[in-house]
PDB file of N, CA and C in Angstrom:
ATOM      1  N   UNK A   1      94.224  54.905  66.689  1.00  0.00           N
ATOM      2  CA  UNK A   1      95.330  55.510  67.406  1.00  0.00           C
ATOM      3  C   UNK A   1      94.771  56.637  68.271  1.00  0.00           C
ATOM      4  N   UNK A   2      95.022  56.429  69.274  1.00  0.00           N
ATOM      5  CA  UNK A   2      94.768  57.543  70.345  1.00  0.00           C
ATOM      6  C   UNK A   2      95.235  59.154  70.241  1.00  0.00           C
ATOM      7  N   UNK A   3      94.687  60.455  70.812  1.00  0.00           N
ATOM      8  CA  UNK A   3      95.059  61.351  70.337  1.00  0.00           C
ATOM      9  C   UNK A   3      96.526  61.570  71.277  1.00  0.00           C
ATOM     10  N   UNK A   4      96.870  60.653  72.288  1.00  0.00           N
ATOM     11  CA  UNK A   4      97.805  61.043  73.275  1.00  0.00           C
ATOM     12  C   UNK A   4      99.296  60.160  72.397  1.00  0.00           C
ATOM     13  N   UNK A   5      99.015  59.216  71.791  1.00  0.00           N
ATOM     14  CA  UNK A   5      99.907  58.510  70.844  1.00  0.00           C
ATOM     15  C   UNK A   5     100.556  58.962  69.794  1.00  0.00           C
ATOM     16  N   UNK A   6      99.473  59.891  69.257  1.00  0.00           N
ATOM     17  CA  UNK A   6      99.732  60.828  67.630  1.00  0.00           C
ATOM     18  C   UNK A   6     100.433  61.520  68.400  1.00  0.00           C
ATOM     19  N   UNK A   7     100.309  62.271  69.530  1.00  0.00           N
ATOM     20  CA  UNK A   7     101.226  63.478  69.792  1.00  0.00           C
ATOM     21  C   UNK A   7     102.504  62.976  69.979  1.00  0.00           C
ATOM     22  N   UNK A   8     103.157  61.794  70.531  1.00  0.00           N
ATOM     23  CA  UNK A   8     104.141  61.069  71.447  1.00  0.00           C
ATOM     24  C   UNK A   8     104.480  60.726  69.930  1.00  0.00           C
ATOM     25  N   UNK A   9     103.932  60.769  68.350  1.00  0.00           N
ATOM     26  CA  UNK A   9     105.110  60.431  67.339  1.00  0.00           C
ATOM     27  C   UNK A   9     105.336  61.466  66.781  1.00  0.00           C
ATOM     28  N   UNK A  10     103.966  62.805  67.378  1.00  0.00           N
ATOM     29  CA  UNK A  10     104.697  63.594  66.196  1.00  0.00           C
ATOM     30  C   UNK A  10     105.970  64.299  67.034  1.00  0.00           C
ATOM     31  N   UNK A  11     106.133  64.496  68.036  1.00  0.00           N
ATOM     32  CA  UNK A  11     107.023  64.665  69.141  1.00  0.00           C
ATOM     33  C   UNK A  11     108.481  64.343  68.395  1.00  0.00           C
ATOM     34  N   UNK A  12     108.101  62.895  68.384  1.00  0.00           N
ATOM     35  CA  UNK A  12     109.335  61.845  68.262  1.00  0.00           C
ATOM     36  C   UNK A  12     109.713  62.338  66.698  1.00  0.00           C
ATOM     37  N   UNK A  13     109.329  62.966  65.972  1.00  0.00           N
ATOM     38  CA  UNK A  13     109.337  62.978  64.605  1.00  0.00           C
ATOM     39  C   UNK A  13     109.782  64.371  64.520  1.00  0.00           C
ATOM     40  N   UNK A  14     109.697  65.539  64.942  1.00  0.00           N
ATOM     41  CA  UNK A  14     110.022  66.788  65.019  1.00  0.00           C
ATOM     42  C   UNK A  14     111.467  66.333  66.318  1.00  0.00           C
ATOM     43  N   UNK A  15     111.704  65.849  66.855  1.00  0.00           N
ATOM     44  CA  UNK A  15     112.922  65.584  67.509  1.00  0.00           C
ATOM     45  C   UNK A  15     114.274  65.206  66.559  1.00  0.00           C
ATOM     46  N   UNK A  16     113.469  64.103  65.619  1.00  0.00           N
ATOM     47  CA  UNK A  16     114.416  63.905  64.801  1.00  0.00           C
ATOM     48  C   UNK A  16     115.131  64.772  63.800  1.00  0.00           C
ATOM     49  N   UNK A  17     113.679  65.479  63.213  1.00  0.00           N
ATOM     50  CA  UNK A  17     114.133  66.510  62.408  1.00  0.00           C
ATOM     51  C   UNK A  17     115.235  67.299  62.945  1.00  0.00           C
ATOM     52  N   UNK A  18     115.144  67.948  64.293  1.00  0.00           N
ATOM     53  CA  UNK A  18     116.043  68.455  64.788  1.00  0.00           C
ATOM     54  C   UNK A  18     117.291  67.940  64.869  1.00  0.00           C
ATOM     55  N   UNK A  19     117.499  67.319  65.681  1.00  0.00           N
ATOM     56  CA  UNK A  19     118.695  66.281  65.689  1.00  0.00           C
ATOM     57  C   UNK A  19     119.596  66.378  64.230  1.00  0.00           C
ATOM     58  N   UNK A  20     118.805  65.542  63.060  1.00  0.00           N
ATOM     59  CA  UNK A  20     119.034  65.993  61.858  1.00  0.00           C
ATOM     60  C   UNK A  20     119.638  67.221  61.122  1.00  0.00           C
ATOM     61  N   UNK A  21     119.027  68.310  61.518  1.00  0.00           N
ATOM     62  CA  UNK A  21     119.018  69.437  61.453  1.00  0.00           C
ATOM     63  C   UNK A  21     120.460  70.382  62.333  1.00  0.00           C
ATOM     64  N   UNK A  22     120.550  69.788  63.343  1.00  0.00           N
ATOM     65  CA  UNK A  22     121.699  69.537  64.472  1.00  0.00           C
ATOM     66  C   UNK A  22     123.358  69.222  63.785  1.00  0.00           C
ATOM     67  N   UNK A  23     123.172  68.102  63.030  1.00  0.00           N
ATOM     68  CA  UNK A  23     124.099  67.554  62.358  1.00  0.00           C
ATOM     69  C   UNK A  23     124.666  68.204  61.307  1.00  0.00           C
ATOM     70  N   UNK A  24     123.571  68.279  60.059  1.00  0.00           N
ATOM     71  CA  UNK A  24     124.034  69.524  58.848  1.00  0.00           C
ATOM     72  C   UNK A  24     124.768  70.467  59.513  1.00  0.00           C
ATOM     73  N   UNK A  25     124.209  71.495  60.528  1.00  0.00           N
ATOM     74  CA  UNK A  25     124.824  72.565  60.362  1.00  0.00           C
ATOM     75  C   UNK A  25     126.294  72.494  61.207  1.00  0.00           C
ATOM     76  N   UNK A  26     126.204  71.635  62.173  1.00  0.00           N
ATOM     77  CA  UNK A  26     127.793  71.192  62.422  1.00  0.00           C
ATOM     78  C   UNK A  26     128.876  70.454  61.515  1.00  0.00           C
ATOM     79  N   UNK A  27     127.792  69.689  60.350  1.00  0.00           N
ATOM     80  CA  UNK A  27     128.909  69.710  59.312  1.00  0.00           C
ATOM     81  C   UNK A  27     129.415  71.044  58.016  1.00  0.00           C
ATOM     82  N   UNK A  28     128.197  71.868  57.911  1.00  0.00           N
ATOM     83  CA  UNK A  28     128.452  72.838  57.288  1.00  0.00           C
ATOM     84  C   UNK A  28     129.490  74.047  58.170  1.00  0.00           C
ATOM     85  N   UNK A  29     129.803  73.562  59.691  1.00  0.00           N
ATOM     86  CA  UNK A  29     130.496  74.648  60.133  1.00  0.00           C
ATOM     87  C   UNK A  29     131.537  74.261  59.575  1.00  0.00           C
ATOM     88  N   UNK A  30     132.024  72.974  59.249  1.00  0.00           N
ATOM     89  CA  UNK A  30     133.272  72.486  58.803  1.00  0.00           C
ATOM     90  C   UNK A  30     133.822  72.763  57.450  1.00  0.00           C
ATOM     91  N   UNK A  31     132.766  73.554  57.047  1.00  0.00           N
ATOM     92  CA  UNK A  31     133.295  73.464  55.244  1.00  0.00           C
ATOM     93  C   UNK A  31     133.531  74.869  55.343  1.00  0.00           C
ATOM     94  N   UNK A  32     134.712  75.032  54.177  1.00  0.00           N
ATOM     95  CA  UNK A  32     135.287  76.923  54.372  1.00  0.00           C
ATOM     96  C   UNK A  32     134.122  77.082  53.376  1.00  0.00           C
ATOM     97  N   UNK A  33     133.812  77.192  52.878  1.00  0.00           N
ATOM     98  CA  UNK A  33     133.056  77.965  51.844  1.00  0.00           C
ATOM     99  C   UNK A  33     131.691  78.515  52.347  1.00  0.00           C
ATOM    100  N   UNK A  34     131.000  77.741  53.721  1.00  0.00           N
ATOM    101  CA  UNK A  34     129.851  78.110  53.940  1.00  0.00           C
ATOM    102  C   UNK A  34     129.799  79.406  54.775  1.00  0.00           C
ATOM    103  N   UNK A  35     129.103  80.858  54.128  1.00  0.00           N
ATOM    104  CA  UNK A  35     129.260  81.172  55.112  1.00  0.00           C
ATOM    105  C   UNK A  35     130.149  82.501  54.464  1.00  0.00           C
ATOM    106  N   UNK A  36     130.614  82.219  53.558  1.00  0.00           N
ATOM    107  CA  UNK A  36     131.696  83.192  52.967  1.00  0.00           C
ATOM    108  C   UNK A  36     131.536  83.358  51.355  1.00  0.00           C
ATOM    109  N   UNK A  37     129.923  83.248  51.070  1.00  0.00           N
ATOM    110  CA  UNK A  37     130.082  83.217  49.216  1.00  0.00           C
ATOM    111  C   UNK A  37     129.890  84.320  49.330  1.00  0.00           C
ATOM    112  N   UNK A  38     129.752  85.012  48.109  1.00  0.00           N
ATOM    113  CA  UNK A  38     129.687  86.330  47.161  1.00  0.00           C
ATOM    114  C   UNK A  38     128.452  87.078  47.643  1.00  0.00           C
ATOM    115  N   UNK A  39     127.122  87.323  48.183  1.00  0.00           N
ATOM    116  CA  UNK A  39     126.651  87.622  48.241  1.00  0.00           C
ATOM    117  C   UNK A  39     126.151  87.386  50.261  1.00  0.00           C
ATOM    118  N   UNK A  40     127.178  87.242  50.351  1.00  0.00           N
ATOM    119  CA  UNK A  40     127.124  87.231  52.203  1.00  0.00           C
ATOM    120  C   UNK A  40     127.804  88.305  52.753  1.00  0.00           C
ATOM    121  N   UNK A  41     127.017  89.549  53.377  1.00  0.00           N
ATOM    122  CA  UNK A  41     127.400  90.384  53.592  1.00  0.00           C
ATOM    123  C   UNK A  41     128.191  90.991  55.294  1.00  0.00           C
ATOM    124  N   UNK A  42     129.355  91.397  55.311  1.00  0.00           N
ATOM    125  CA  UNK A  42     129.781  91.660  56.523  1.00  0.00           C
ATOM    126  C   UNK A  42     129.719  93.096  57.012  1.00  0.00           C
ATOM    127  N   UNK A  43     129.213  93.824  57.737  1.00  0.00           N
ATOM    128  CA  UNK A  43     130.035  94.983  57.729  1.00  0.00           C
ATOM    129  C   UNK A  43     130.114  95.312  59.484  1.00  0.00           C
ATOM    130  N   UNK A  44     130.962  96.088  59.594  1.00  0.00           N
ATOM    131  CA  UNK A  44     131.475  96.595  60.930  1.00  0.00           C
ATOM    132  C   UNK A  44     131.645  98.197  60.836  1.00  0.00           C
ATOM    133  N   UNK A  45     131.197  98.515  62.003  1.00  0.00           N
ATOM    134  CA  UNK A  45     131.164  99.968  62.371  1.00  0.00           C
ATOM    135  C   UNK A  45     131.640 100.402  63.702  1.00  0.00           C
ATOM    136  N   UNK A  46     132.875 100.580  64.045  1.00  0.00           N
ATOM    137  CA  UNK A  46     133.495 100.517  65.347  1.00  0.00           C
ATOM    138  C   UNK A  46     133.534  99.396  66.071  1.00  0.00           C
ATOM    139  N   UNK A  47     132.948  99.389  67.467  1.00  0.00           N
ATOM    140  CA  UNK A  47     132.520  97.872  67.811  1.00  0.00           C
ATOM    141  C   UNK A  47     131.342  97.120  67.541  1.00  0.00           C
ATOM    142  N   UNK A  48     130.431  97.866  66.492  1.00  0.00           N
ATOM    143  CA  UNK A  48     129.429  97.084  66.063  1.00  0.00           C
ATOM    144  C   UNK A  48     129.836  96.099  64.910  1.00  0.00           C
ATOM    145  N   UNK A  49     129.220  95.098  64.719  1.00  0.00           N
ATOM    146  CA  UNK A  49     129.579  94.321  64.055  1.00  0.00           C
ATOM    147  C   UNK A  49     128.023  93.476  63.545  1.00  0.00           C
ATOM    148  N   UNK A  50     127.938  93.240  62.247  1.00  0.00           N
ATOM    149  CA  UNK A  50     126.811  92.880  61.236  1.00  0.00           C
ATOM    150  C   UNK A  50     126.927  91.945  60.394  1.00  0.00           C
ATOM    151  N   UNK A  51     126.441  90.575  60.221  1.00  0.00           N
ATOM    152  CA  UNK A  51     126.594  89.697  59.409  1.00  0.00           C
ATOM    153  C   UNK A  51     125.163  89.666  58.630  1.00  0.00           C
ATOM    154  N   UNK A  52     125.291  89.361  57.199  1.00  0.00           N
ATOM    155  CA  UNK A  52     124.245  88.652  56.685  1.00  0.00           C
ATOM    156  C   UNK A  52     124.225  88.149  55.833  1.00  0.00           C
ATOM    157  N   UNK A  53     123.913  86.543  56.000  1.00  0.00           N
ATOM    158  CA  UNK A  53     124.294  85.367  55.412  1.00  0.00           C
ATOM    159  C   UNK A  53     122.973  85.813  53.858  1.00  0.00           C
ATOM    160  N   UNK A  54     123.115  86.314  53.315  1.00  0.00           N
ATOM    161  CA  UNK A  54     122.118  86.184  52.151  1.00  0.00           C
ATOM    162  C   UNK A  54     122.066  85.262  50.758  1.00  0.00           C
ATOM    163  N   UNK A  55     123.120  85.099  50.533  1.00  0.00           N
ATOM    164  CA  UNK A  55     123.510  83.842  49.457  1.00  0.00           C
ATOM    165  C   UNK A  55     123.456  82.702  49.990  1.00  0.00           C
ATOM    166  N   UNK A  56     124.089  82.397  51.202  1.00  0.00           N
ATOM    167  CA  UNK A  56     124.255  81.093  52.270  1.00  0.00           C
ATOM    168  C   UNK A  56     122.635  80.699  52.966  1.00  0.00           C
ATOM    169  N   UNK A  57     121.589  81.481  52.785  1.00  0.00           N
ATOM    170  CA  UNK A  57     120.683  81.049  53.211  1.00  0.00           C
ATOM    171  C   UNK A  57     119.840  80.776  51.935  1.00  0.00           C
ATOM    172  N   UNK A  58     120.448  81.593  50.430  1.00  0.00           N
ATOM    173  CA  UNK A  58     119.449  81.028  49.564  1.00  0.00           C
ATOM    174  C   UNK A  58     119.817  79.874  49.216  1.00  0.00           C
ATOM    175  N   UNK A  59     121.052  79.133  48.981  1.00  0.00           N
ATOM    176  CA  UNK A  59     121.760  78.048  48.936  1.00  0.00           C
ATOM    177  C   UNK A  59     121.351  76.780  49.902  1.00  0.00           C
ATOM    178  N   UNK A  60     120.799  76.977  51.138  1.00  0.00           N
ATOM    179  CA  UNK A  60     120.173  76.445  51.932  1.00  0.00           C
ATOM    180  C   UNK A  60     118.988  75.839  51.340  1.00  0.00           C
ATOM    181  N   UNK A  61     118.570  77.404  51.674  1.00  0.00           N
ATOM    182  CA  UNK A  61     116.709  76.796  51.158  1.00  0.00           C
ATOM    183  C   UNK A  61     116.829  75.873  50.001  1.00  0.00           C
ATOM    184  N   UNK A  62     117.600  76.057  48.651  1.00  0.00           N
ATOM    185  CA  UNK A  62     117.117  75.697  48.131  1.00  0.00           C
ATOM    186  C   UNK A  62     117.765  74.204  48.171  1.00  0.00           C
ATOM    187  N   UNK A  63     118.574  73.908  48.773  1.00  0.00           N
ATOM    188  CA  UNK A  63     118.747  72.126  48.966  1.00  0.00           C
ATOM    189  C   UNK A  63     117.564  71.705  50.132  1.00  0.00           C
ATOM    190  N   UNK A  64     117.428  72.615  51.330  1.00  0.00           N
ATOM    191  CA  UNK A  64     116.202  72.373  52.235  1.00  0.00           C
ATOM    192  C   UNK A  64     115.350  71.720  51.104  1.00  0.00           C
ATOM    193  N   UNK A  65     114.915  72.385  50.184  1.00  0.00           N
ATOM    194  CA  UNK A  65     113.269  72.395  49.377  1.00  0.00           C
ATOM    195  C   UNK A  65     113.795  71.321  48.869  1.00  0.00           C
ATOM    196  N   UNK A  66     114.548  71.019  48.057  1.00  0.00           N
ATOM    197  CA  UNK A  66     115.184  69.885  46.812  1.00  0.00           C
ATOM    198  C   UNK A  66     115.053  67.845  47.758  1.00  0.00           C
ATOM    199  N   UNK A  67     115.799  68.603  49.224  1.00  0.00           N
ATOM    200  CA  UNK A  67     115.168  66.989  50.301  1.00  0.00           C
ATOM    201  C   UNK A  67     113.982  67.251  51.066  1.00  0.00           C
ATOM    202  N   UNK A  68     113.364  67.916  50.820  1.00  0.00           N
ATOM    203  CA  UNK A  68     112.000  67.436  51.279  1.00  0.00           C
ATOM    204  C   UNK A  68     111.083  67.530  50.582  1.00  0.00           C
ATOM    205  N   UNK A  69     111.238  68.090  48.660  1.00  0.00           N
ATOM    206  CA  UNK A  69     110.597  67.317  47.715  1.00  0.00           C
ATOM    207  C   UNK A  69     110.848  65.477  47.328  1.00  0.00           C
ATOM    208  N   UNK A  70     112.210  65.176  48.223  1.00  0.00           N
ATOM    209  CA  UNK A  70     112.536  63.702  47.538  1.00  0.00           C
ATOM    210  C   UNK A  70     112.063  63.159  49.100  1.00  0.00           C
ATOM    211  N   UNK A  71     111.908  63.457  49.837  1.00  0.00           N
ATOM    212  CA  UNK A  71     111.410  62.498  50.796  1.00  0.00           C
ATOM    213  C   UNK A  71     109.557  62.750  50.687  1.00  0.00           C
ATOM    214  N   UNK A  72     109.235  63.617  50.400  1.00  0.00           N
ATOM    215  CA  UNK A  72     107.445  63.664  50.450  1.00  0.00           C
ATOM    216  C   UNK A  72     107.781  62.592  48.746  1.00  0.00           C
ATOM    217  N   UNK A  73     108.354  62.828  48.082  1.00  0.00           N
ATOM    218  CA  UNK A  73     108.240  61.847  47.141  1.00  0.00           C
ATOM    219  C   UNK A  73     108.252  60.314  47.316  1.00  0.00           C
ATOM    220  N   UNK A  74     109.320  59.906  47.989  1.00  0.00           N
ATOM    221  CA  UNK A  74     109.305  58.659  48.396  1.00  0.00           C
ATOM    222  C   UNK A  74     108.376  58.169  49.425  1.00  0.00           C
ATOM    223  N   UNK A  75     107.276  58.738  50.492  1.00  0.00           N
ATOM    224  CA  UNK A  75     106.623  58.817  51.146  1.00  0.00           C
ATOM    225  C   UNK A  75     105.283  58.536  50.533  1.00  0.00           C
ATOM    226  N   UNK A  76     104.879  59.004  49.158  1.00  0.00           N
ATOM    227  CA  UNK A  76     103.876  58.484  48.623  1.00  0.00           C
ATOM    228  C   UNK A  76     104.136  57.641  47.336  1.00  0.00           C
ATOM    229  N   UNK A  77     105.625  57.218  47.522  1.00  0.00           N
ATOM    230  CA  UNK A  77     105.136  55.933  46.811  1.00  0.00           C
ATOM    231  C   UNK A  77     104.936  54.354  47.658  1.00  0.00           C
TER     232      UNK A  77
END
């Protein structure tokens, strides 16, 4: 395989991810709960205004980590 070929899949392969990646979070805009657990912090100070998703991103990661331990899994079998 040529080195101009490897690039043109890994391309095609980080596109998808995205895309992928694209999808989740337009379906997670749809769910009330994301976005609003217990440990997601808001605060406002006149017209400033401060979000931080800190529970909602550990909740993430850790399904992130959980599918891409089952796909590197299925990948080497």
């Amino acid at each position: 395989m040529s080195p101009l070929e490897a690039a043109g899949k890994m391309i095609l392969l980080l596109g998808g991810v995205l895309v992928a990646l694209g999808l989740v979070l337009l379906l997670l805009s749809r769910v009330a709960v994301a976005g609003r657990l217990p440990a997601d912090f808001h605060f406002q100070w006149g017209g400033l205004s401060c979000y931080f998703p800190l529970m909602t991103g550990v909740v993430l990661s850790i399904i992130a980590t959980l599918v891409l331990n089952l796909v590197v899994w299925l990948l080497r079998k």
